[in-house]
N, C-alpha and C. Protein backbone atom coordinates (compact mmCIF):
# COMPACT_ATOMS: atom_id res chain seq x y z
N UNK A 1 -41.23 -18.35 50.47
CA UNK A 1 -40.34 -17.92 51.55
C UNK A 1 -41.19 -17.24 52.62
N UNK A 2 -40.93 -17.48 53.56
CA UNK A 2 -42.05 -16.95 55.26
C UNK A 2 -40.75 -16.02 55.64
N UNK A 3 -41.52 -15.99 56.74
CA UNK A 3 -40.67 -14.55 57.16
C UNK A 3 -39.28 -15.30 58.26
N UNK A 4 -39.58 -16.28 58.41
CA UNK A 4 -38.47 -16.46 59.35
C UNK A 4 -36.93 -17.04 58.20
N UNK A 5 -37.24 -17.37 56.93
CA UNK A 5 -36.33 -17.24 56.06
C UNK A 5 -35.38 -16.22 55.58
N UNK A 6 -36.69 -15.09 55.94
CA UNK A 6 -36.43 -13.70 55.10
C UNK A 6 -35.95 -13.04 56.47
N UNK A 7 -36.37 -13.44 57.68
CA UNK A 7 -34.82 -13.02 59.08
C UNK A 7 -33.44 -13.72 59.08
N UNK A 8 -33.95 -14.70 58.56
CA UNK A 8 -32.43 -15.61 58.56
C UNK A 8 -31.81 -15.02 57.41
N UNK A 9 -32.05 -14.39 56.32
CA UNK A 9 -30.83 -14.08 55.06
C UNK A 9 -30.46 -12.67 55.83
N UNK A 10 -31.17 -12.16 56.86
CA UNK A 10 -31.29 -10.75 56.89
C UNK A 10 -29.80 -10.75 57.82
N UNK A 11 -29.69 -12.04 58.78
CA UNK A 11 -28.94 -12.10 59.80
C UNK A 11 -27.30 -11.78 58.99
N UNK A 12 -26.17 -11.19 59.28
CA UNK A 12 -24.91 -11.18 58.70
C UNK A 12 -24.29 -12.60 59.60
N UNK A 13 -23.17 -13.05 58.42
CA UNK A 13 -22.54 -14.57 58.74
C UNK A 13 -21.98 -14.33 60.32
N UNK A 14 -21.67 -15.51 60.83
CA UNK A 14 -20.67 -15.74 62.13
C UNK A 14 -19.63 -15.83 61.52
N UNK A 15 -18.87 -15.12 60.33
CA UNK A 15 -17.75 -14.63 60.23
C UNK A 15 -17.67 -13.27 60.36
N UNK A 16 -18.68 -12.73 59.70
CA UNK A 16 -19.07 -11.23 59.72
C UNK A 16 -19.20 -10.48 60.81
N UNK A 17 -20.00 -11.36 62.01
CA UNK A 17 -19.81 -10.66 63.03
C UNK A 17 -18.46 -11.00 64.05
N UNK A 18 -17.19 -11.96 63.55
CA UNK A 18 -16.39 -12.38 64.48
C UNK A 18 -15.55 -10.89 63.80
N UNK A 19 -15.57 -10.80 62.56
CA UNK A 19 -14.41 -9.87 62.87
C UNK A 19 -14.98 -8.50 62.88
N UNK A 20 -16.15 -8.46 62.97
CA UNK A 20 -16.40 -6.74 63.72
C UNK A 20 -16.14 -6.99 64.82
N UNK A 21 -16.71 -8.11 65.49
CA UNK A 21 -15.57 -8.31 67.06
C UNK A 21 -14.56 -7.73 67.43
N UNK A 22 -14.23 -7.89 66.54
CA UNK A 22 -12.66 -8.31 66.83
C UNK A 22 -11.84 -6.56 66.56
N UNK A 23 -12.45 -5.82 65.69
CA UNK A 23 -12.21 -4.49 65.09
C UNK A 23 -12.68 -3.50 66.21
N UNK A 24 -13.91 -3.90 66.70
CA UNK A 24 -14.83 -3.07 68.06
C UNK A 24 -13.98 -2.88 69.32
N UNK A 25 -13.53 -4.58 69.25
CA UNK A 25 -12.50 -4.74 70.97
C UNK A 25 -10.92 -3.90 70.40
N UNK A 26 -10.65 -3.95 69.23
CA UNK A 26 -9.34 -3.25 69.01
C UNK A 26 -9.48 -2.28 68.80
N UNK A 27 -10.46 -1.25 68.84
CA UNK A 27 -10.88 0.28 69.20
C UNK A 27 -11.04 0.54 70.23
N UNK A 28 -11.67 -0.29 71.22
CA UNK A 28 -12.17 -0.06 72.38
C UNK A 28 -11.26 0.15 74.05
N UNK A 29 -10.75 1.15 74.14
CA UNK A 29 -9.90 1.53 75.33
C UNK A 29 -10.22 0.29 76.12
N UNK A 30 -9.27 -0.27 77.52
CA UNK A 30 -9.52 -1.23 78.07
C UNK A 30 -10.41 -1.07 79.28
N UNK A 31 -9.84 0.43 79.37
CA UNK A 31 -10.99 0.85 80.94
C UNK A 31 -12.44 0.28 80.67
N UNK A 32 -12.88 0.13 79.53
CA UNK A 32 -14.24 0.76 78.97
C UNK A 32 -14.96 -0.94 79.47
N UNK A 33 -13.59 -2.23 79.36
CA UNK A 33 -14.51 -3.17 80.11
C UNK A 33 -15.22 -3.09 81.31
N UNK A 34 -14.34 -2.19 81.87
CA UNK A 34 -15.07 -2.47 83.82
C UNK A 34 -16.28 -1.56 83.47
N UNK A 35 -16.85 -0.61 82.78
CA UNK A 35 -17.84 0.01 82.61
C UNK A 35 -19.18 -1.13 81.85
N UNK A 36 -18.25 -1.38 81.05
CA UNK A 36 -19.18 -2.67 80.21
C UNK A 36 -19.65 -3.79 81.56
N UNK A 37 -19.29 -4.49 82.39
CA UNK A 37 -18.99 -5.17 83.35
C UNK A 37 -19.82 -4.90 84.37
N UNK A 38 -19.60 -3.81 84.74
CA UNK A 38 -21.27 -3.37 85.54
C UNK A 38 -22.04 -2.94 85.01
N UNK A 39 -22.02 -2.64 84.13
CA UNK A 39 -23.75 -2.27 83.27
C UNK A 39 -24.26 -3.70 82.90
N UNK A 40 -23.53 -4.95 82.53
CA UNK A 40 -24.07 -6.24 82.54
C UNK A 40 -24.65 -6.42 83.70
N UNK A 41 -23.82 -6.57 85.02
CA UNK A 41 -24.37 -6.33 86.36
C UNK A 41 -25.63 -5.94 86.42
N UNK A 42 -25.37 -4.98 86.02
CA UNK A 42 -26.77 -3.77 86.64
C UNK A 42 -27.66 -4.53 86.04
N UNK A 43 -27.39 -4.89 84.95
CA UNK A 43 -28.82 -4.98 83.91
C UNK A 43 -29.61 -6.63 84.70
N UNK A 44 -28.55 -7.21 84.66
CA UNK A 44 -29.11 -8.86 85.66
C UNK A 44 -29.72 -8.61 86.95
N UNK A 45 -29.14 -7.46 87.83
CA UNK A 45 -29.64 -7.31 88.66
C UNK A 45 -30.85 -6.73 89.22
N UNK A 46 -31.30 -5.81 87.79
CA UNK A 46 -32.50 -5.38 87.75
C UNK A 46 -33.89 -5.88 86.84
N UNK A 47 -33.19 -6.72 86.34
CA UNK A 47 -33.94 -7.59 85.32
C UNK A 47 -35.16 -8.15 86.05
N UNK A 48 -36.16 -7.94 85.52
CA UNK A 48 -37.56 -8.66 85.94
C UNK A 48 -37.92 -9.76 85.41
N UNK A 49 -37.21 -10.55 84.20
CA UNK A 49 -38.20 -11.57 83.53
C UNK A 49 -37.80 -12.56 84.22
C-alpha cells in the first residue's frame, strides 16, 4: 500500500460528507450566506495562482 491508498481510505465517503452538509447548512443562520459569498469573492479576487 503507497501513500496515495493510505489518503484515499483516510478520505470519509460522499455519503459522509453529504450529510454533514446537509446538518452544517441546517445550523447555519441564512444571513451567514452573504458573508460566506464575499469571502468566496474576496478570496478569487485576491488569488494569485
Amino acid at each position: 500500500m503507497d501513500m496515495k491508498d493510505k489518503a484515499k481510505d483516510a478520505l470519509p465517503s460522499d455519503d459522509t460528507v453529504e450529510k454533514a452538509s446537509e446538518k452544517v447548512q441546517d445550523a447555519t443562520p441564512i444571513e451567514a450566506d452573504k458573508h460566506v459569498a464575499k469571502a468566496e469573492q474576496w478570496a478569487k479576487d485576491h488569488n494569485e495562482d
